[in-house]
Protein backbone atom coordinates (compact mmCIF):
# COMPACT_ATOMS: atom_id res chain seq x y z
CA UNK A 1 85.53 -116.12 -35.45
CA UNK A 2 82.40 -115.15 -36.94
CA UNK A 3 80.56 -114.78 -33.68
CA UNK A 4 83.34 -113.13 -31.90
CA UNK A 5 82.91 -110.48 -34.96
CA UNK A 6 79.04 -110.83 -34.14
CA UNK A 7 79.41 -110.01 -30.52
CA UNK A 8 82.46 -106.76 -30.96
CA UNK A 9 79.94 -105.35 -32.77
CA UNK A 10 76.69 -106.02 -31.10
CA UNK A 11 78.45 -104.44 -28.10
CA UNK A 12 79.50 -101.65 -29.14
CA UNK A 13 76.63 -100.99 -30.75
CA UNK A 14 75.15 -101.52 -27.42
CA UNK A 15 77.74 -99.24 -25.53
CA UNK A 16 76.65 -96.35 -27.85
CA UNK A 17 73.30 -96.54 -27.26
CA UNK A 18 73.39 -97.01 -23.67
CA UNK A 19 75.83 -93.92 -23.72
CA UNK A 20 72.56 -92.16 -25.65
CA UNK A 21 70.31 -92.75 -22.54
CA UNK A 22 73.38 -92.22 -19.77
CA UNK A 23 73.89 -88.98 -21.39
CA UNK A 24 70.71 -88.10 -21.40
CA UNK A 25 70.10 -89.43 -17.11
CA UNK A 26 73.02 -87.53 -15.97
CA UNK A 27 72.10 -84.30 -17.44
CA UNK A 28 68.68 -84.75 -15.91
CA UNK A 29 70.27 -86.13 -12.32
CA UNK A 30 72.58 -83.29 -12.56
CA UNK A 31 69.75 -81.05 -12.73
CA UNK A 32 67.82 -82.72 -9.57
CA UNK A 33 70.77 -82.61 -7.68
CA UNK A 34 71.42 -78.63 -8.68
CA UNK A 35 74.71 -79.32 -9.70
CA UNK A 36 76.67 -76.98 -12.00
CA UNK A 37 77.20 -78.34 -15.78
CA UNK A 38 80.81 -78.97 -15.35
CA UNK A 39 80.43 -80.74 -12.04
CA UNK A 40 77.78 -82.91 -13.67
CA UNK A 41 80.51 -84.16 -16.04
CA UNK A 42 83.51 -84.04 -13.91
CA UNK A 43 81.55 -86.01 -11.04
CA UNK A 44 78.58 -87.68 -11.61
CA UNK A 45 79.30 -88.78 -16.00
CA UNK A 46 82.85 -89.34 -14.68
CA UNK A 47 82.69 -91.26 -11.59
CA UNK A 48 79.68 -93.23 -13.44
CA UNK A 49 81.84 -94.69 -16.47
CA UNK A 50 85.08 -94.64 -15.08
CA UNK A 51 83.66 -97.51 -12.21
CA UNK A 52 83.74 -100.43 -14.62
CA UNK A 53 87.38 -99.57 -15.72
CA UNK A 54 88.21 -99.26 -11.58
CA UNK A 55 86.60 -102.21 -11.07
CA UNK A 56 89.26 -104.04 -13.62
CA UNK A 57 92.35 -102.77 -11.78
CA UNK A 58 90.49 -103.65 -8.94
CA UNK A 59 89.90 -107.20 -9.42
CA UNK A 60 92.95 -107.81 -11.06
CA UNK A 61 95.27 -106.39 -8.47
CA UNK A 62 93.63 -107.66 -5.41
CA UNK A 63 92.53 -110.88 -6.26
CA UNK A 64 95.21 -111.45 -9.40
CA UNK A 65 97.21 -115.11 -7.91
CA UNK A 66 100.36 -114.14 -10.47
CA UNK A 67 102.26 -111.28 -11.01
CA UNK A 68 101.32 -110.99 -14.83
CA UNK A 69 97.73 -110.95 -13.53
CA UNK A 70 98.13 -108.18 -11.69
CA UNK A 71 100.39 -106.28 -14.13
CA UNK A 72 96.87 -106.13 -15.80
CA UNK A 73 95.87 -103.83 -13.04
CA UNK A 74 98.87 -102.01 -13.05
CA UNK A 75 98.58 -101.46 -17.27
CA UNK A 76 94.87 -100.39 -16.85
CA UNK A 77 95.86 -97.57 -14.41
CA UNK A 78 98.21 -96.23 -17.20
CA UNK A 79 96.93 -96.81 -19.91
CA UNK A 80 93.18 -95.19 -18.92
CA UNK A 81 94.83 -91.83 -18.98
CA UNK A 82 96.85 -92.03 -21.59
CA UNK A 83 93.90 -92.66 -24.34
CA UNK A 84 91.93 -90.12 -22.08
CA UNK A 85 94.29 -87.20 -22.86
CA UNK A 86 95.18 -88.63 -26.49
CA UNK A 87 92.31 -90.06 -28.17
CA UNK A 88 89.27 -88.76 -26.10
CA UNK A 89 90.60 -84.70 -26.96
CA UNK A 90 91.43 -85.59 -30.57
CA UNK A 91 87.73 -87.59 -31.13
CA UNK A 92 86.19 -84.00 -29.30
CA UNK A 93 87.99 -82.11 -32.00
CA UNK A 94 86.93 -83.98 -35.34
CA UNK A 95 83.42 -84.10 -34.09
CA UNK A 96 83.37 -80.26 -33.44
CA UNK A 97 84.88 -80.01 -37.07
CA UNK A 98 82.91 -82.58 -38.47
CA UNK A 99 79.57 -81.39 -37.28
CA UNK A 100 80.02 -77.48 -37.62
CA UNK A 101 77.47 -77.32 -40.09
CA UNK A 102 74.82 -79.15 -37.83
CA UNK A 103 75.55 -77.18 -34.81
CA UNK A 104 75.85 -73.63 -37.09
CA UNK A 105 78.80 -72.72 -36.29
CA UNK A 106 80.71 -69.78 -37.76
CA UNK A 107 84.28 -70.17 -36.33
CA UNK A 108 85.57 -73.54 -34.61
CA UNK A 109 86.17 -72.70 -31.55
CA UNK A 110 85.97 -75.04 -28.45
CA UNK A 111 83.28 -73.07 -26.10
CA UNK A 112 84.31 -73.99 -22.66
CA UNK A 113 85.35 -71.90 -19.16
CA UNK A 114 89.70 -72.36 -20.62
CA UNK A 115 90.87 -71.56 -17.63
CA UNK A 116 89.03 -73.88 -15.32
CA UNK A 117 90.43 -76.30 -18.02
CA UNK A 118 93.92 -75.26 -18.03
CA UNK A 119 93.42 -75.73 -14.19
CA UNK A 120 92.31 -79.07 -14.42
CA UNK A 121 95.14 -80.14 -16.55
CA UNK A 122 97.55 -78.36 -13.90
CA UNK A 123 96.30 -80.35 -11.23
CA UNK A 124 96.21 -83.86 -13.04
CA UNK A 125 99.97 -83.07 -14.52
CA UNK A 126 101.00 -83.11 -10.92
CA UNK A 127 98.98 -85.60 -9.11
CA UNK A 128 100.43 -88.10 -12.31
CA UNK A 129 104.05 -86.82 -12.50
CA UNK A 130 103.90 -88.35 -8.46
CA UNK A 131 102.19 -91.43 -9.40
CA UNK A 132 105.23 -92.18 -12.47
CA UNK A 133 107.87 -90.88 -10.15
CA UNK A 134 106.43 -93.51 -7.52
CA UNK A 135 106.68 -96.13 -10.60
CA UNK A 136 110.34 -95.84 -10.95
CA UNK A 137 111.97 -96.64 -7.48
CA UNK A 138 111.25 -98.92 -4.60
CA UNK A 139 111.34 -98.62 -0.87
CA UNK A 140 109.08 -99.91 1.90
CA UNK A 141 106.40 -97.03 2.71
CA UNK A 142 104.96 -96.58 -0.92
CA UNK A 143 101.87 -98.91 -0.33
CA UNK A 144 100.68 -96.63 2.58
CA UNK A 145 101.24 -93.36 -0.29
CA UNK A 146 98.05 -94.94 -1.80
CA UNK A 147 95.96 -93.06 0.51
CA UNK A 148 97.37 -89.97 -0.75
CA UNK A 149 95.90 -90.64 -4.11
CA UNK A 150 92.49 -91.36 -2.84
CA UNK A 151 92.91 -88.08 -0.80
CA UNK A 152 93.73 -86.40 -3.81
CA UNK A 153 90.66 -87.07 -5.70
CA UNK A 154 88.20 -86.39 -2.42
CA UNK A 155 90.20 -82.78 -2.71
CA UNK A 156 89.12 -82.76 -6.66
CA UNK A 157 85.60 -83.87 -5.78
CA UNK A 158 85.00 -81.02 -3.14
CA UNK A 159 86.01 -78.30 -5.20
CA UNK A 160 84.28 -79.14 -8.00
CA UNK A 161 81.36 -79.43 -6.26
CA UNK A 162 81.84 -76.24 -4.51
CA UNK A 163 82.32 -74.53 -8.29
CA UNK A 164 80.54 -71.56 -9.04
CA UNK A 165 79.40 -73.12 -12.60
CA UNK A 166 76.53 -72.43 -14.41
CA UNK A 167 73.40 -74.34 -13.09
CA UNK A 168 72.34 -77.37 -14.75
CA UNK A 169 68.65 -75.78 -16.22
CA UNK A 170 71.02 -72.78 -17.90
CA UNK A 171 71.91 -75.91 -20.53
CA UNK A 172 68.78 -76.68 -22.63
CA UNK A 173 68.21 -80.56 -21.83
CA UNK A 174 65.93 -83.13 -23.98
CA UNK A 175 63.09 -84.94 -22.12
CA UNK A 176 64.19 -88.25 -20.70
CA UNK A 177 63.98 -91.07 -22.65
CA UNK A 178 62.13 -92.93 -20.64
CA UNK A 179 59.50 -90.33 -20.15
CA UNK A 180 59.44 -88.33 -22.97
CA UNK A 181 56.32 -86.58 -22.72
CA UNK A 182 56.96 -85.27 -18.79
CA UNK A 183 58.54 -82.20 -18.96
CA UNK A 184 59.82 -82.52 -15.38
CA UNK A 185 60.04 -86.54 -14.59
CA UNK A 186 60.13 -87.74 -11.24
CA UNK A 187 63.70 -88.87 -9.93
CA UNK A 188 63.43 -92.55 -9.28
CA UNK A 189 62.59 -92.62 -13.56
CA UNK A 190 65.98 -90.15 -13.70
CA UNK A 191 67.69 -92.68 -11.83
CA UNK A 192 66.05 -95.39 -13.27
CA UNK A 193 67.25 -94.87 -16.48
CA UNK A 194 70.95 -93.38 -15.13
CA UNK A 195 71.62 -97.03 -13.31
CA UNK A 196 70.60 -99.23 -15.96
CA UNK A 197 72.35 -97.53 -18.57
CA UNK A 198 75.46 -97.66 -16.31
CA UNK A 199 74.79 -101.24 -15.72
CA UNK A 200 74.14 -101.67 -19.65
CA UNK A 201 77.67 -100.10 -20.59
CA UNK A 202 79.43 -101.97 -17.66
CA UNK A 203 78.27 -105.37 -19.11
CA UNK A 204 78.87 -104.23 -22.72
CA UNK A 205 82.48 -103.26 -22.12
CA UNK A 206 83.27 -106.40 -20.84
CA UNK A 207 82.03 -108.37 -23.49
CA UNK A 208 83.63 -105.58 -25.96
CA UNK A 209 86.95 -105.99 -24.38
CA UNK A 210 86.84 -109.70 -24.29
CA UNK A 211 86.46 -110.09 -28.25
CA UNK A 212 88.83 -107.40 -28.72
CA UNK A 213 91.05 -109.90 -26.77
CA UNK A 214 89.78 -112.52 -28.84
CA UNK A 215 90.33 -111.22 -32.59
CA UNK A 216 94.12 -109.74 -30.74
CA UNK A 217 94.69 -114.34 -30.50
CA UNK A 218 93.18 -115.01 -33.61
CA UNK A 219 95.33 -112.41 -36.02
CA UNK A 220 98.55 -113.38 -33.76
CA UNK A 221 98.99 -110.45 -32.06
CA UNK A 222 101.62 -110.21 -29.79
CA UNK A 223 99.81 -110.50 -25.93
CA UNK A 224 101.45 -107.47 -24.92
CA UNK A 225 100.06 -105.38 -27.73
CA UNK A 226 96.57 -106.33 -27.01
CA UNK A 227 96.89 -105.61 -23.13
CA UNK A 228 98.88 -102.18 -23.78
CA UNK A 229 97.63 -100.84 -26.73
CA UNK A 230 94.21 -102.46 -27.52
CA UNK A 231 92.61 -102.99 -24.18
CA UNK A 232 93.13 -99.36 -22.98
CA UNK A 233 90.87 -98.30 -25.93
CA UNK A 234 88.19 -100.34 -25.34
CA UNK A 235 87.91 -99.85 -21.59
CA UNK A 236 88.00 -95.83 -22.59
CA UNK A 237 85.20 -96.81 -24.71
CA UNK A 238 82.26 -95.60 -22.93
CA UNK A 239 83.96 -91.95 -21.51
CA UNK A 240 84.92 -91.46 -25.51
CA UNK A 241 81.11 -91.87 -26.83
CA UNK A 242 79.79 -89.70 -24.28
CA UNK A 243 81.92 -86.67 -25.20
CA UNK A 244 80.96 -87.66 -28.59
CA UNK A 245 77.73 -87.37 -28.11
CA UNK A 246 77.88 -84.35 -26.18
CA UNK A 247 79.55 -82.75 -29.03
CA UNK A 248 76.98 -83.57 -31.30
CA UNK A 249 74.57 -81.85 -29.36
CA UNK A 250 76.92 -78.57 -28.91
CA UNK A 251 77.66 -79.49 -25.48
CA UNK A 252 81.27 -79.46 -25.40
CA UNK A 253 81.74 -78.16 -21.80
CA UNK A 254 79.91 -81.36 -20.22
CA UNK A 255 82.16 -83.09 -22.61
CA UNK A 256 85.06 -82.26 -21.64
CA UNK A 257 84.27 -81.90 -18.14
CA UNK A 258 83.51 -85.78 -18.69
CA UNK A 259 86.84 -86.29 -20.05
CA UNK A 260 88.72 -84.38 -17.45
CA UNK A 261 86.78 -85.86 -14.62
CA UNK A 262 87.39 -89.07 -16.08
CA UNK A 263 91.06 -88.62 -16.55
CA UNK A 264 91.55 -87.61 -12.41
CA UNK A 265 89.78 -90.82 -11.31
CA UNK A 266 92.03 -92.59 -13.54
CA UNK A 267 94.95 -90.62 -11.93
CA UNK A 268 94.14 -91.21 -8.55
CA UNK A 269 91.42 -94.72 -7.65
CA UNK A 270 92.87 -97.22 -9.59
CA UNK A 271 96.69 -95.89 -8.97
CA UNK A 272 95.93 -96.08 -5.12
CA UNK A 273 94.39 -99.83 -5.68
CA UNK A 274 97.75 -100.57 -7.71
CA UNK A 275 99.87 -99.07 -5.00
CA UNK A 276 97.95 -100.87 -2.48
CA UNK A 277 98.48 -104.23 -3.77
CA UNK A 278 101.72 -104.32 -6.36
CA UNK A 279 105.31 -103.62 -6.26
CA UNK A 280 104.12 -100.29 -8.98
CA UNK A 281 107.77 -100.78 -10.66
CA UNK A 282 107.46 -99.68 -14.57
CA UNK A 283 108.90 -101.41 -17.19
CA UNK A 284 109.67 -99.56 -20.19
CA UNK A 285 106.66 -99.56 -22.36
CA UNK A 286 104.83 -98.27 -18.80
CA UNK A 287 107.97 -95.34 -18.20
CA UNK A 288 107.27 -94.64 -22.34
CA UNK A 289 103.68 -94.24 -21.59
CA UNK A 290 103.62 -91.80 -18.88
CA UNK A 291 106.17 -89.19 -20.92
CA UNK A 292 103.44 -89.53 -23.82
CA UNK A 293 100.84 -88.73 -21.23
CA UNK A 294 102.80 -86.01 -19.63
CA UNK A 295 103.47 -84.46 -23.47
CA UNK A 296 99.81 -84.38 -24.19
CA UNK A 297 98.73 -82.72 -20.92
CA UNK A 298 101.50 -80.16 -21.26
CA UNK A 299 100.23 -79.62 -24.53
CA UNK A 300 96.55 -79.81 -23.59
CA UNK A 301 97.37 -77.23 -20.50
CA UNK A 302 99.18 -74.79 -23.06
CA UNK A 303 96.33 -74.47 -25.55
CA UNK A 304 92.95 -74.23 -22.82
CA UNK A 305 95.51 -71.39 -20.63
CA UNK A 306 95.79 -69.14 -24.16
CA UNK A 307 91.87 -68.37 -23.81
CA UNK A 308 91.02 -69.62 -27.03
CA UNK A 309 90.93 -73.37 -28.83
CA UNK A 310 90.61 -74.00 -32.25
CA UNK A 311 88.93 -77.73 -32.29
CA UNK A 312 91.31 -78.86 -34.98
CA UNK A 313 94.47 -78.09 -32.65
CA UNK A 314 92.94 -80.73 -30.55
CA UNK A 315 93.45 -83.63 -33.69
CA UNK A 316 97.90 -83.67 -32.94
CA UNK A 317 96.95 -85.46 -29.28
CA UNK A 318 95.82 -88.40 -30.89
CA UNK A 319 99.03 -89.10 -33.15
CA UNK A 320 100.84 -89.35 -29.29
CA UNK A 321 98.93 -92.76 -28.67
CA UNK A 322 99.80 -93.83 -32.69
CA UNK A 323 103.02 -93.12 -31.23
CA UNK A 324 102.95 -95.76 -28.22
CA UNK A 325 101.17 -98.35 -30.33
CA UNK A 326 104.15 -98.09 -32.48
CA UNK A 327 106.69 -97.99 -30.01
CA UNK A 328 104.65 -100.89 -28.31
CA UNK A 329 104.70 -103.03 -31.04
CA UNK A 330 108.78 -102.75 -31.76
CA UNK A 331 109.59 -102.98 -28.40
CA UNK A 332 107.87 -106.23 -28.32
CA UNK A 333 109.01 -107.65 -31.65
CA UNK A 334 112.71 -107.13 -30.62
């Protein structure tokens, strides 16, 4: 027990500080690749810590040899977006509260384009209301609707892309960490440093998640709790710190740009691997999931189209998940 402790918290420790020098790469690979600040996050920070998370559902699903194997997959494509649009908002709003002070701040605010937001929630509210509809009936052709998923998030890609966002130099960006003294380093160090902090946190999650699983069997928590509740967390680990440390820097708009971006791959790459591969019937934990995920983006959508968000209004998202963890936990005891 005491080096399962030992490890949780030598990896996250680790996650957090390979977060520090992702962070830091994307915002510089960003600015090679004259993206626009909100693209960076949506695309590049998204696509880059949402892969370890894809490649869960992706091994479980395809090459899970029992059904309760792959219901792993099938959990991780639900439970991604649900601590995304719960957790991830709430932890953006305490750290713009929390570090006001810091960051000089007269008013609290959330300084982001709202209606690019509100947009973003629009489209992931109905790209997931399909993807739960799918999950409650069964007929022949819903594998091949996988495709439409993938499709989907190609459709998100190329717009944001094609975004008329500020460029990345407009955001004032600290020298890489692994040249510190260059004001303009070369881009094999940018990527360099990108990759193996991606590779870092990829590693580090796994090892995270696996004593989470761990201490879950030694306290006697019920299995389900752990995979449902737990699990979801942990694998959301990495997206979470970044918009953390965004905030701390005042850089809210790449952090919720990572959050958002994160929260349509979730929607879309590992649904389509689930669809591919599973019978993607919900249970009831799984149909009580998505309605808590559809209540926070409503909510989320309602506040970003009014023009203006108060960073404590984002704290009530996080009570949803409290909410499943409870439900969770007396569905399972009864």
């Amino acid at each position: 027990m005491l080096l399962t402790l030992c490890l949780f918290l030598v990896s996250a420790g680790a996650i957090y500080l390979a977060c520090e020098y992702f962070v830091n790469g994307i915002e510089w690979l960003g600015r090679k690749l004259s993206l626009g600040a909100t693209a960076t996050g949506t695309v590049l920070a998204a696509f880059g810590t949402a892969l370890p998370e894809s490649a869960v559902t992706f091994v479980a699903v395809i090459f899970g040899k029992t059904p309760e194997a792959r219901d792993i997959g099938v959990g991780a494509a639900m439970g991604g977006p649900l601590v995304l649009a719960t957790i991830a908002y709430a932890v953006v709003g305490i750290a713009l509260w929390r570090n006001r002070g810091r960051l000089r701040r007269a008013d609290m605010q959330v300084r982001v384009d709202h209606q690019r937001l509100a947009r973003d929630q629009a489209w992931f509210l109905a790209i997931f209301a399909v993807k739960v509809g799918l999950g409650l009936v069964a007929f022949a052709l819903k594998p091949w609707l996988g495709v439409l998923f993938l499709l989907a998030y190609a459709m998100y890609v190329w717009r944001e892309m094609r975004s008329d966002d500020s460029a990345p130099e407009d955001e004032e960006l600290e020298p890489l960490k692994l040249r510190p003294h260059q004001a303009e380093p070369a881009m094999r160090w940018v990527a360099a440093q990108t990759v193996a902090a991606l590779v870092v946190i990829a590693v580090a999650s796994r090892v995270f998640v696996g004593q989470l699983e761990a201490i879950g069997v030694a306290l006697a928590l019920p299995p389900h709790l752990v995979a449902l509740v737990l699990s979801p967390v942990a694998t959301e680990l990495p997206e979470t710190l970044n918009a953390l440390i965004w905030v701390r820097q005042g850089k809210e708009r790449l952090a919720l740009a990572n959050i958002s971006g994160a929260m349509m791959i979730q929607a879309t790459i590992p649904s389509a691997l689930a669809i591919f591969a599973t019978p993607w019937l919900f249970d009831t934990p799984l149909i009580v999931s998505g309605a808590l995920t559809a209540a926070a983006i409503v909510y989320l959508w309602w506040l970003f189209r009014r023009g203006r968000v108060d960073a404590r209004w984002l704290l009530p998202v996080g009570l949803l998940y409290a909410v499943f963890a409870g439900f969770v936990a007396w569905h399972f005891a009864h």
